[in-house]
N, C-alpha and C. Protein backbone atom coordinates (compact mmCIF):
# COMPACT_ATOMS: atom_id res chain seq x y z
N UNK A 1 199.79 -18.55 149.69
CA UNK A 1 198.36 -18.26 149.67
C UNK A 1 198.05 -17.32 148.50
N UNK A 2 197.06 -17.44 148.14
CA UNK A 2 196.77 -16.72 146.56
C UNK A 2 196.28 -15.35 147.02
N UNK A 3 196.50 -14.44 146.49
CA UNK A 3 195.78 -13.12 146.37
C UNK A 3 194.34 -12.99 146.03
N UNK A 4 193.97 -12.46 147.07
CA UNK A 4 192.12 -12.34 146.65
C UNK A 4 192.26 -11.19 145.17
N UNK A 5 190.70 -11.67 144.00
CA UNK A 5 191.05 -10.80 143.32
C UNK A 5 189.94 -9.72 143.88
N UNK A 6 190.86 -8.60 143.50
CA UNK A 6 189.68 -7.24 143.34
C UNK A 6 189.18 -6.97 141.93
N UNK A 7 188.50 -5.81 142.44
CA UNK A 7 187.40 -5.38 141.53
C UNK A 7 188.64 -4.26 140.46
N UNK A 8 188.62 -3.81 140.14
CA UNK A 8 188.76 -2.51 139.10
C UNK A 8 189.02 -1.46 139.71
N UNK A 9 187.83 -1.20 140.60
CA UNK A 9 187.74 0.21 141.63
C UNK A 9 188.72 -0.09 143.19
N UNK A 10 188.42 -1.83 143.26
CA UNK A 10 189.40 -1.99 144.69
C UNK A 10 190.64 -1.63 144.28
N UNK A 11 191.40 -2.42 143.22
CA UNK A 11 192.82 -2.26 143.05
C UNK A 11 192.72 -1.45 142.75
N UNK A 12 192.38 0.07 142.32
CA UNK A 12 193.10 1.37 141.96
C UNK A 12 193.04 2.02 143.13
N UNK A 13 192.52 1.53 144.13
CA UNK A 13 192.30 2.33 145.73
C UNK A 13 193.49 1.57 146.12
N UNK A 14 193.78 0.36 146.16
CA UNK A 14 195.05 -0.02 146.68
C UNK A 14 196.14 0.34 146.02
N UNK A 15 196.20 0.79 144.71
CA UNK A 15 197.11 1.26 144.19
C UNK A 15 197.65 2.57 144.56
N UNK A 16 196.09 3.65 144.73
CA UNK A 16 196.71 4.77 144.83
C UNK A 16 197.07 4.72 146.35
N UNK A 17 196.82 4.01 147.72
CA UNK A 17 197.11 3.86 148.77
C UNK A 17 198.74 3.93 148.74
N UNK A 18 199.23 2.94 148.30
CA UNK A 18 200.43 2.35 148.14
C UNK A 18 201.34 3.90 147.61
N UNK A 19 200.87 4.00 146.52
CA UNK A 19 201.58 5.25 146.00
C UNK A 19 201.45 6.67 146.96
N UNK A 20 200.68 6.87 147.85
CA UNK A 20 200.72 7.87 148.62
C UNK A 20 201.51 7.63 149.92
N UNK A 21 201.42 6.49 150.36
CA UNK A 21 202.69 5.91 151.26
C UNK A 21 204.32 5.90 150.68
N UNK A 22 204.21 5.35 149.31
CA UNK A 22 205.86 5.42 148.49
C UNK A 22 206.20 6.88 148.41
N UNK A 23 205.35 7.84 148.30
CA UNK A 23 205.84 9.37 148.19
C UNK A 23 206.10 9.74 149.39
N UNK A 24 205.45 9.66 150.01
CA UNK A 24 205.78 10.18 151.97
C UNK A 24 207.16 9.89 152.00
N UNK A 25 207.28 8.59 152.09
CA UNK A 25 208.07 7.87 152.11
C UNK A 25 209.84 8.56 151.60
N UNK A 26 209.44 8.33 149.68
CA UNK A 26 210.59 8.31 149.74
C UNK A 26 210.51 9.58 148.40
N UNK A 27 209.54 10.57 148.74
CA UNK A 27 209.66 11.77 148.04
C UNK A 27 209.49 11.87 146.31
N UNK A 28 208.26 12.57 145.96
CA UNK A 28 208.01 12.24 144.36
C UNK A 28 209.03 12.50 143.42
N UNK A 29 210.18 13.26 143.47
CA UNK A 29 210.97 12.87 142.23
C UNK A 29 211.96 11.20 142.16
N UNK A 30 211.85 10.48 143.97
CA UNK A 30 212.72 9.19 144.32
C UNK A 30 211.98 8.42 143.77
N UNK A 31 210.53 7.95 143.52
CA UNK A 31 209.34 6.94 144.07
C UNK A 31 209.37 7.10 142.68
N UNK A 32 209.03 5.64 142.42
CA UNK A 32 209.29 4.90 140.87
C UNK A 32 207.68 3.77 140.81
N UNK A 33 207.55 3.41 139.70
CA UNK A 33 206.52 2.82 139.26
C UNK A 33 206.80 1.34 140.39
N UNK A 34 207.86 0.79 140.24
CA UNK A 34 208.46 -0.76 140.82
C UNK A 34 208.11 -0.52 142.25
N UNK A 35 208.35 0.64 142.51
CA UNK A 35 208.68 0.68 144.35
C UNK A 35 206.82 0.70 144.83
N UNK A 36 205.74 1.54 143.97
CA UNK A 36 204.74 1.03 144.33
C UNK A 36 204.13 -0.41 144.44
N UNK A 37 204.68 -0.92 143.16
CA UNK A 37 204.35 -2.36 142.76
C UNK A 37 205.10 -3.44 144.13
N UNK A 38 206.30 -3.21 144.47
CA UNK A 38 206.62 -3.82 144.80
C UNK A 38 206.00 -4.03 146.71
N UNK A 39 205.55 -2.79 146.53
CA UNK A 39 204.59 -2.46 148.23
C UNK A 39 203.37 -3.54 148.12
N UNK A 40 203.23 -3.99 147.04
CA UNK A 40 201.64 -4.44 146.72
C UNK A 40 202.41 -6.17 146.81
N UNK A 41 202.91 -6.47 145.87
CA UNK A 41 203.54 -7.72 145.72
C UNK A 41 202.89 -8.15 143.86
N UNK A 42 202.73 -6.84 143.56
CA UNK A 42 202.31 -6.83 142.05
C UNK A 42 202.90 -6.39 140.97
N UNK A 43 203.23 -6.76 140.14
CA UNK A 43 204.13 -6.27 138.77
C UNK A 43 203.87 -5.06 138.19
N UNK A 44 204.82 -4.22 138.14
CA UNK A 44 204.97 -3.40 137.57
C UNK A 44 203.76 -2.81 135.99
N UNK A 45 203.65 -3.88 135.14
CA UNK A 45 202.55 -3.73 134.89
C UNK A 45 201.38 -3.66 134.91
N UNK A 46 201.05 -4.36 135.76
CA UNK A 46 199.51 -3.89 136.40
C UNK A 46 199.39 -2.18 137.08
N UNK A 47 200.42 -2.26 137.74
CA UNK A 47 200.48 -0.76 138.14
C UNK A 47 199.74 0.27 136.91
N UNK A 48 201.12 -0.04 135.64
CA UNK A 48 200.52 0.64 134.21
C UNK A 48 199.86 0.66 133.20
N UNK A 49 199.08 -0.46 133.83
CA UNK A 49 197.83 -1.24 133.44
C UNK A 49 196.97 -0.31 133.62
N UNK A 50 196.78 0.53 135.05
CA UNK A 50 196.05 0.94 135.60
C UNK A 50 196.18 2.69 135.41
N UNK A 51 197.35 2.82 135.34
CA UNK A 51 197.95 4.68 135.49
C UNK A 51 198.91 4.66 134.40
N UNK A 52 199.35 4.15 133.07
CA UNK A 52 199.92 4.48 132.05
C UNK A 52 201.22 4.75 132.44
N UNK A 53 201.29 6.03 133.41
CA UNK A 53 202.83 6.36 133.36
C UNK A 53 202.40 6.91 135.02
N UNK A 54 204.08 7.14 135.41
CA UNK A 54 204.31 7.30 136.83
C UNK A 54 203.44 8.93 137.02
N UNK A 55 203.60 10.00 135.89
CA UNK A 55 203.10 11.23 136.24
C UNK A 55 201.62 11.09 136.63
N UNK A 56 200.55 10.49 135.50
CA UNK A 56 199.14 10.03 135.59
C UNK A 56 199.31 9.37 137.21
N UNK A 57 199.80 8.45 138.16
CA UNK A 57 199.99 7.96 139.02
C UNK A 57 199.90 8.83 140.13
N UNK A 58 201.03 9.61 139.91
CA UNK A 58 201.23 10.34 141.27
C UNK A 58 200.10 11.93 141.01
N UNK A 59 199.38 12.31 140.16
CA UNK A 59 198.80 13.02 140.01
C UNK A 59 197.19 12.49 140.52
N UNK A 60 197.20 11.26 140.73
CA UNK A 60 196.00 10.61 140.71
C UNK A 60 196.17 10.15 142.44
N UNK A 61 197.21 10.20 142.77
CA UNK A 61 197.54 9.88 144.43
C UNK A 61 197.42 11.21 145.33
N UNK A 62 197.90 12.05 144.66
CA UNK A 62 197.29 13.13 145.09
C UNK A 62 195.89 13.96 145.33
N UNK A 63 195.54 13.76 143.93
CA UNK A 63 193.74 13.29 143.93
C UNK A 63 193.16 13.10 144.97
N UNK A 64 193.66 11.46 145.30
CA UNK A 64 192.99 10.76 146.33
C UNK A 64 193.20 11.54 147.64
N UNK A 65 194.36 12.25 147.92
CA UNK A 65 195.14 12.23 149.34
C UNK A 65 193.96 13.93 149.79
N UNK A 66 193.77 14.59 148.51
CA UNK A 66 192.90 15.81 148.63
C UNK A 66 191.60 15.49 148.45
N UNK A 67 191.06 14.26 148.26
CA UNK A 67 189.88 13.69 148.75
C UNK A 67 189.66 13.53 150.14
N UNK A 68 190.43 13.11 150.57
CA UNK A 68 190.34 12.56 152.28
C UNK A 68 190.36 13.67 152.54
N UNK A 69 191.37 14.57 152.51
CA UNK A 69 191.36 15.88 153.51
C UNK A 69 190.49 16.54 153.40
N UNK A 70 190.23 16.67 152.42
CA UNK A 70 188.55 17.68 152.15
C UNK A 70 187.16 16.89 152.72
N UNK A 71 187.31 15.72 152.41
CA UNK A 71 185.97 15.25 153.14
C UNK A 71 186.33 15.28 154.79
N UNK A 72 187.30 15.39 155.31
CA UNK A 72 187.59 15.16 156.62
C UNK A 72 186.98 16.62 157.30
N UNK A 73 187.63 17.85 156.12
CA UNK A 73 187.82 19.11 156.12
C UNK A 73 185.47 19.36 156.83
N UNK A 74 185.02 18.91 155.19
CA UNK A 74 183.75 19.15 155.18
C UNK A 74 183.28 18.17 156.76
N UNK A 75 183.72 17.35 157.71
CA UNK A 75 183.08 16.84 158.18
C UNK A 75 182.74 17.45 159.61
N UNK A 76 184.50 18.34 159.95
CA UNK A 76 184.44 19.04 160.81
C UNK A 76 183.49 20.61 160.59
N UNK A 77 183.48 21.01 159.32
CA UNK A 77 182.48 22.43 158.89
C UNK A 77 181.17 21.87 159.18
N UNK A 78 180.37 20.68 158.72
CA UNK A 78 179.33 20.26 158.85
C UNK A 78 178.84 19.88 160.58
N UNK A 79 179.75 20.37 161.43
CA UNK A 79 179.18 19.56 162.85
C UNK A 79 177.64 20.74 163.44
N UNK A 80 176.74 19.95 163.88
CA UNK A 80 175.78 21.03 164.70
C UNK A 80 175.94 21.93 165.34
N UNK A 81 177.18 22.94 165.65
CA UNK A 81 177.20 24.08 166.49
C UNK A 81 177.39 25.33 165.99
N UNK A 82 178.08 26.07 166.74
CA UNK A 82 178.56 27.75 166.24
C UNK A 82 179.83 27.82 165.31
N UNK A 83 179.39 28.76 164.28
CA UNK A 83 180.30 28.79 163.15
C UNK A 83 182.00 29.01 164.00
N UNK A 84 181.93 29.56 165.04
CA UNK A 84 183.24 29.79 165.51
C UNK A 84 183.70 28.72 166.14
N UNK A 85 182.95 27.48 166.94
CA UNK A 85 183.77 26.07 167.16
C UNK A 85 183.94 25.59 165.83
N UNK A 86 183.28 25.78 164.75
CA UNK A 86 183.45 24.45 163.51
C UNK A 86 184.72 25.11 163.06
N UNK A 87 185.23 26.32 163.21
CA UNK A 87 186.25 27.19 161.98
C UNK A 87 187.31 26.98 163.13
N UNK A 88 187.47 26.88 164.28
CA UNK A 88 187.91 27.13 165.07
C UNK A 88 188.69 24.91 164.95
N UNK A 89 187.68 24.55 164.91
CA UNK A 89 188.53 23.05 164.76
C UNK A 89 188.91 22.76 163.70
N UNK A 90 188.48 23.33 162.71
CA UNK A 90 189.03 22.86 160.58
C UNK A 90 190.40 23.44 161.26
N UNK A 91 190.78 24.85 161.53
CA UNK A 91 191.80 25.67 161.52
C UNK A 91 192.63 24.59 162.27
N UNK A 92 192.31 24.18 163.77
CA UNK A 92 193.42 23.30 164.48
C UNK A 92 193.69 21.86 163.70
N UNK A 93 193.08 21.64 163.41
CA UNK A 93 193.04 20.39 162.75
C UNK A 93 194.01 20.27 161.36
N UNK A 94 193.62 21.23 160.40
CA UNK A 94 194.63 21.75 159.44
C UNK A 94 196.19 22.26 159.72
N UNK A 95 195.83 22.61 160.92
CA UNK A 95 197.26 23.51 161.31
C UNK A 95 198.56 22.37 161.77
N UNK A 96 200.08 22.76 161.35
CA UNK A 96 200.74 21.89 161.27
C UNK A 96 201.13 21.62 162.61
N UNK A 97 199.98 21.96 163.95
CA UNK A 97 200.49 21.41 164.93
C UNK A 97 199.43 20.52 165.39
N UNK A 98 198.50 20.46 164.66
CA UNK A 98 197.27 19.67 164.86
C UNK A 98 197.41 18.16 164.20
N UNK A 99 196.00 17.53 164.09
CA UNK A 99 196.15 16.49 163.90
C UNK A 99 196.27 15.59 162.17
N UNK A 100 196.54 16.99 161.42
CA UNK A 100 196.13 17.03 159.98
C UNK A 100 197.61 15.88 159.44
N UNK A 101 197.15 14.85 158.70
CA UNK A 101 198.71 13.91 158.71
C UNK A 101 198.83 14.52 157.04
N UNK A 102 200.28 13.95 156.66
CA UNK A 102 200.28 14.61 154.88
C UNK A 102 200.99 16.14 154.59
N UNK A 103 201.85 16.41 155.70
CA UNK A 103 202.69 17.57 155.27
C UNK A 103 203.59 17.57 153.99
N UNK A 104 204.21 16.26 154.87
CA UNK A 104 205.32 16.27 153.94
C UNK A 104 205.10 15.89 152.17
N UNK A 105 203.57 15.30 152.29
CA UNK A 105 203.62 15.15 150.95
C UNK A 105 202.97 16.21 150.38
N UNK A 106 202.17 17.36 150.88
CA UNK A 106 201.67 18.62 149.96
C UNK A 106 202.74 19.51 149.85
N UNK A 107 203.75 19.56 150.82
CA UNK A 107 205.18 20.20 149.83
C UNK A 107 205.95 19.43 149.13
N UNK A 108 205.48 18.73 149.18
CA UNK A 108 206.54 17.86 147.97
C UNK A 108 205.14 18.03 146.90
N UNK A 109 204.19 17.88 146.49
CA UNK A 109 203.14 18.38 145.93
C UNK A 109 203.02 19.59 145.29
N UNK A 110 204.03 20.28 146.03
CA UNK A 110 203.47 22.05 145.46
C UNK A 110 205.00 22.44 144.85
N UNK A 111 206.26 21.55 145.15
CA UNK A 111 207.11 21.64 144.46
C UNK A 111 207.25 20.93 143.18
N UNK A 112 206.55 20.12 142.76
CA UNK A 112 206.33 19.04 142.18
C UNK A 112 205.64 19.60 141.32
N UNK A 113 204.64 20.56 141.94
CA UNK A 113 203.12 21.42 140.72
C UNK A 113 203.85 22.30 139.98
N UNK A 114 205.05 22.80 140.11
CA UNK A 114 205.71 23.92 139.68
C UNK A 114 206.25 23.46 138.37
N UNK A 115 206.40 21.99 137.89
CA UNK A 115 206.96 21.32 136.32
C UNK A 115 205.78 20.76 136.21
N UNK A 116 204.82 20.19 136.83
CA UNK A 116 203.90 19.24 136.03
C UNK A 116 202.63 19.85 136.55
N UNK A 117 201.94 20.14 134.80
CA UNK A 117 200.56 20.58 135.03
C UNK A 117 199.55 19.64 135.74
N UNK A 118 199.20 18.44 135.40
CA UNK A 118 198.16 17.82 136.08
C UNK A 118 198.35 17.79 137.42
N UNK A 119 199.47 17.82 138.31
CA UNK A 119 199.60 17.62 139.92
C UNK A 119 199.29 19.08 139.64
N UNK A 120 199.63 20.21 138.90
CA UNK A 120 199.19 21.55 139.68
C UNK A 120 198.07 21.54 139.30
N UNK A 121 197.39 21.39 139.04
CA UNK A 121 195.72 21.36 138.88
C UNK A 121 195.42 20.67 140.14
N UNK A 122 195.95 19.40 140.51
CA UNK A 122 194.96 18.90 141.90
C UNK A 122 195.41 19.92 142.93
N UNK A 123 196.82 20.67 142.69
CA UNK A 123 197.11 21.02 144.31
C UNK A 123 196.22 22.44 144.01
N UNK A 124 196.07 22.94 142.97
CA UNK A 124 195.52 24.53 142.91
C UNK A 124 194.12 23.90 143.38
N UNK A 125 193.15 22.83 142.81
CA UNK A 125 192.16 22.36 143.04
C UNK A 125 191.95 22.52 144.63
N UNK A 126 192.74 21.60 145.32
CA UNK A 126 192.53 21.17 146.95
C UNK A 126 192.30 22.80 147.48
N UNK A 127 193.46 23.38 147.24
CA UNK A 127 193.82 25.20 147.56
C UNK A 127 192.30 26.58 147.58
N UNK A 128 191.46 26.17 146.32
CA UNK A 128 190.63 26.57 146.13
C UNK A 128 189.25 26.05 147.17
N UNK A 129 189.08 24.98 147.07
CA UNK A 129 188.04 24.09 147.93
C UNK A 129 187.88 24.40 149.50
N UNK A 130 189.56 24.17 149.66
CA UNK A 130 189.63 24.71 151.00
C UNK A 130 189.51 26.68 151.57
N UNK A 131 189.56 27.24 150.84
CA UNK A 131 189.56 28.57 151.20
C UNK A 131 188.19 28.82 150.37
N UNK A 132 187.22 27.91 149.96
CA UNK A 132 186.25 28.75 150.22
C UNK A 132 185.14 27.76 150.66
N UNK A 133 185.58 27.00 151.40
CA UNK A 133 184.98 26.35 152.43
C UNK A 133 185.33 26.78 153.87
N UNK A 134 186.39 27.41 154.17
CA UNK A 134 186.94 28.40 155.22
C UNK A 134 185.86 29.43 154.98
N UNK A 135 185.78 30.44 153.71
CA UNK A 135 185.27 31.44 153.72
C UNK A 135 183.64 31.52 153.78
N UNK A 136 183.17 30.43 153.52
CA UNK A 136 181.83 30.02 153.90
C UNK A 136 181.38 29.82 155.14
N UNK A 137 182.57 29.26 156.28
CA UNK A 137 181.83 28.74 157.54
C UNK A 137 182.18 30.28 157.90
N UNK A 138 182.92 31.39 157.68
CA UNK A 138 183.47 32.96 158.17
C UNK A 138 182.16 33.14 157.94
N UNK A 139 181.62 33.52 156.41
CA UNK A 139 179.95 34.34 156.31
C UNK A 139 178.84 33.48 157.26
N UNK A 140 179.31 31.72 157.52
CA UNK A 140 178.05 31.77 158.66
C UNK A 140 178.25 32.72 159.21
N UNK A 141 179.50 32.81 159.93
CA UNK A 141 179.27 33.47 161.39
C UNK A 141 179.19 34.49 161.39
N UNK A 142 179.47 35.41 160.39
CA UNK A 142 179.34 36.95 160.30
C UNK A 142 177.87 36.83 160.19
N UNK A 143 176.82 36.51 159.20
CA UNK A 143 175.33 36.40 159.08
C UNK A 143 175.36 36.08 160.61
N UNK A 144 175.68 35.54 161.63
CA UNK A 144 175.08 34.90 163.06
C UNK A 144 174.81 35.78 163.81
N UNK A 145 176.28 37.11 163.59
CA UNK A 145 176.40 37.69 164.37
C UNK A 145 177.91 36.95 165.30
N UNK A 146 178.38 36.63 164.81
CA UNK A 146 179.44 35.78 165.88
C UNK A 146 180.63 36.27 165.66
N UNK A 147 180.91 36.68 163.91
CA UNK A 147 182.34 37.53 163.83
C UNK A 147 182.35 38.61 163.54
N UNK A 148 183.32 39.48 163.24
CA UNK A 148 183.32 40.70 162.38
C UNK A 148 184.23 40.85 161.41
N UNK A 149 183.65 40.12 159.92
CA UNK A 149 185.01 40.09 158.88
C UNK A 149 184.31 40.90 157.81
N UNK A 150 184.75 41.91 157.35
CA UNK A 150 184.18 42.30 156.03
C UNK A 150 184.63 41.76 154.74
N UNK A 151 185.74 40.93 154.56
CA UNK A 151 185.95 40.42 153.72
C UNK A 151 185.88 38.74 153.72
N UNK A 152 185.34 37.75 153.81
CA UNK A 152 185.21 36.36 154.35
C UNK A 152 186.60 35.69 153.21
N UNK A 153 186.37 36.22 152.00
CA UNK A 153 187.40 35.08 151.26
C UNK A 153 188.76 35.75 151.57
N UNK A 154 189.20 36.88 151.32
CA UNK A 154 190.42 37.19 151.95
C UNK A 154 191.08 37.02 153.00
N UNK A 155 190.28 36.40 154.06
CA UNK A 155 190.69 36.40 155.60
C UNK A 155 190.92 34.64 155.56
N UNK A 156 190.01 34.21 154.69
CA UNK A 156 190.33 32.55 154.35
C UNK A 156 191.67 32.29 153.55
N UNK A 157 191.59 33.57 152.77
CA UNK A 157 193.45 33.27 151.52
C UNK A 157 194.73 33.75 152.97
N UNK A 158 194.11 34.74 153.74
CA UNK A 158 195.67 34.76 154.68
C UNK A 158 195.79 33.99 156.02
N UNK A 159 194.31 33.47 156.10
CA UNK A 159 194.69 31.97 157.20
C UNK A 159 195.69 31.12 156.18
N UNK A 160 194.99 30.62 155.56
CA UNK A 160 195.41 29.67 154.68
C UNK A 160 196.82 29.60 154.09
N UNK A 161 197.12 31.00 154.19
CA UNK A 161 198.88 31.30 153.65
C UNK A 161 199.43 31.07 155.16
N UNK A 162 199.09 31.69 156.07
CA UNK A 162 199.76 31.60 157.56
C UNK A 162 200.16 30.35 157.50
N UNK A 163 198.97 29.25 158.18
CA UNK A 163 198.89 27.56 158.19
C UNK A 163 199.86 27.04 157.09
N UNK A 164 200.01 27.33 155.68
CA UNK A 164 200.81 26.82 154.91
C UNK A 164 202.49 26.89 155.05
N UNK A 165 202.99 28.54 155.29
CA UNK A 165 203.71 29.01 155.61
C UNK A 165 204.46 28.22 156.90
N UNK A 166 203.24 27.89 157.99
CA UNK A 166 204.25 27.45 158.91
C UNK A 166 204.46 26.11 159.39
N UNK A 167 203.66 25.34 158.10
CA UNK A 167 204.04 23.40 157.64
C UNK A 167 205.04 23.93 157.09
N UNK A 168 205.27 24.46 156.41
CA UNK A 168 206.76 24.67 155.48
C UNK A 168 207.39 24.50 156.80
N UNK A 169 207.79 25.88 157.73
CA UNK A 169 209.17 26.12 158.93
C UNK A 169 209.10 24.27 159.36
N UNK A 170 207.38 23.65 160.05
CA UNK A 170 208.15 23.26 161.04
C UNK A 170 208.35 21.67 160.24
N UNK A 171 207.61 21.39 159.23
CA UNK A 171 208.02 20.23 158.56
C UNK A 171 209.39 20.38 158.06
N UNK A 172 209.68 21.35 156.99
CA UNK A 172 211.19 21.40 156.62
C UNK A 172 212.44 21.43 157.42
N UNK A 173 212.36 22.46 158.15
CA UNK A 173 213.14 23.07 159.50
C UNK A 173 212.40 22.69 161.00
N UNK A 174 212.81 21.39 161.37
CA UNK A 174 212.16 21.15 162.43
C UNK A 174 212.93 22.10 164.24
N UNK A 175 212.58 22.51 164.48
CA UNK A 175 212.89 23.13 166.07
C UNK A 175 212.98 24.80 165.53
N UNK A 176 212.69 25.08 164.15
CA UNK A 176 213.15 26.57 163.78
C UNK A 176 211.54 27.53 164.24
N UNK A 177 210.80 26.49 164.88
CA UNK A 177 209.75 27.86 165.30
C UNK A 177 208.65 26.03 166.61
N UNK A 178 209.04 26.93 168.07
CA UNK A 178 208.30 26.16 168.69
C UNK A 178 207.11 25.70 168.50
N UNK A 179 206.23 24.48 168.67
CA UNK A 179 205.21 24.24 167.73
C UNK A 179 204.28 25.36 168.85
N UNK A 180 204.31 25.01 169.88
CA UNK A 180 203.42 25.95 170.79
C UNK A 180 203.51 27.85 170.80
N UNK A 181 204.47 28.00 170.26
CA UNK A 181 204.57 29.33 169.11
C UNK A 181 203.50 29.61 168.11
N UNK A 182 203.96 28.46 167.55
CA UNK A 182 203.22 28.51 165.56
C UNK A 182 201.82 28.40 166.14
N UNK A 183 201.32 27.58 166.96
CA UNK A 183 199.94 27.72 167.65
C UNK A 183 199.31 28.68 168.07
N UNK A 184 200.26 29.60 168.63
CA UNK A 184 200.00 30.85 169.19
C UNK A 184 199.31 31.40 168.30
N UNK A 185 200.41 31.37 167.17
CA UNK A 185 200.32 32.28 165.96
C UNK A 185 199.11 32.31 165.08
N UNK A 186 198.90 31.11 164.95
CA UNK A 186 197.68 30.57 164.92
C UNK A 186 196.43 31.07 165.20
N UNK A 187 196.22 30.99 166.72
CA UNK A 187 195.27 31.49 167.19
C UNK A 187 194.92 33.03 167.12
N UNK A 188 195.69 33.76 167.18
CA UNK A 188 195.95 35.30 167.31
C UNK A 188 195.51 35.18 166.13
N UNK A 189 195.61 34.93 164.88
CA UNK A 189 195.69 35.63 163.60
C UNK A 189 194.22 34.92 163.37
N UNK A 190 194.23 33.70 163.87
CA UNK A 190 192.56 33.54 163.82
C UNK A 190 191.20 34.74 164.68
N UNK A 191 191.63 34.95 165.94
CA UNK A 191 191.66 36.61 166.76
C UNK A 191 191.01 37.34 165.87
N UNK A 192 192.14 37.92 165.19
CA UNK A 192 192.50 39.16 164.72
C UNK A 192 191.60 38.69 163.61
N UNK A 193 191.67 38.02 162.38
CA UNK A 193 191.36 38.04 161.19
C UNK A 193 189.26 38.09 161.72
N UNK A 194 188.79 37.47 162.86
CA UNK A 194 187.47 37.52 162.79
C UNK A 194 186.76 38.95 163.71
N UNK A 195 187.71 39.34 164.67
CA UNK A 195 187.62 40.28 165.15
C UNK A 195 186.98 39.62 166.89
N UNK A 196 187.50 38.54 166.93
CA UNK A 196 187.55 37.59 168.65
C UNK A 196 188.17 37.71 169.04
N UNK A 197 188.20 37.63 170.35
CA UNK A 197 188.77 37.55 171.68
C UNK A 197 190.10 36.19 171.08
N UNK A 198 190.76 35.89 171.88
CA UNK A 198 191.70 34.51 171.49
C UNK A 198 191.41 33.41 171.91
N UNK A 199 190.91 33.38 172.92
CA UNK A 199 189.99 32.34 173.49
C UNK A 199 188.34 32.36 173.65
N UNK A 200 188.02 32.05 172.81
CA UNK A 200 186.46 31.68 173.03
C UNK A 200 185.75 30.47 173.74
């Protein structure tokens, strides 16, 4: 059966699809130009038709992968209620015991950003977006009256290190910190950092 053709914009969405599955998969220094192509049932050149070289590729899959999360991110900040349910579900949702998928590929992402500038530009990019979209739904709630943070972006940079910190333990080192622990941990430092109770 013949391949439907796409557009320009379809195949580079199926392209970068493919390539964000081959990295999960089989980790960005393993994952080769062929192994995307070959997910597709498409030649290798079209791939570099499209992304020149494997770095442009996987810098551009990443792109995509900090598109989704951020619009997912903005969808839960945007819901109709109190700044402390919306911060209160980004946080679980983000957190590596929640429902956030893509661990394994933002550390392989942030090890990866450490030799190649363009992936560290998307991962510093995603990093930025998200902590001050954290620190924005904090000043709702301080303006509400709902928290007590005097600093909103700082309390967003040491959630944000916590949550990162402990995808590292339990993705890398799996059983080295109970997930219902790291949750704990979680919550408390969410607590503490707004000046709430632990359960609201």
């Amino acid at each position: 059966m013949a391949r439907v053709r796409l557009s320009v914009a379809e195949r580079r969405e199926e392209l970068l699809r493919a390539a964000i599955e081959q990295i999960e998969t089989r980790g960005v220094a393993a994952v080769r130009i062929a192994d995307v192509a070959s997910a597709l049932g498409v030649s290798n050149a079209l791939v570099l038709y499209h992304f020149s070289t494997k770095e442009k590729l996987v810098a551009a899959a990443f792109a995509r992968a900090a598109e989704d999360d951020l619009t997912h991110l903005r969808k839960l900040l945007g819901r109709r209620t109190s700044a402390s349910r919306r911060l209160r579900a980004a946080v679980r949702w983000y957190a590596p015991t929640g429902q956030a998928k893509g661990w394994r590929l933002w550390i392989e992402g942030w090890a990866v950003a450490l030799r190649e500038p363009a992936l560290r530009d998307v991962t510093k990019d995603l990093d930025q977006q998200w902590k001050a979209a954290i620190a924005e739904v904090i000043a709702e709630g301080v303006a509400a009256g709902e928290f007590r943070c005097p600093d909103p972006a700082a309390a967003a940079l040491r959630l944000t290190a916590l949550l990162d910190g402990l995808a590292v333990q339990l993705t890398s080192y799996p059983g080295s910190v109970p997930r219902s622990r790291a949750q704990e941990w979680v919550d408390e430092a969410l607590a503490r950092e707004l000046g709430l109770p632990e359960e609201q």
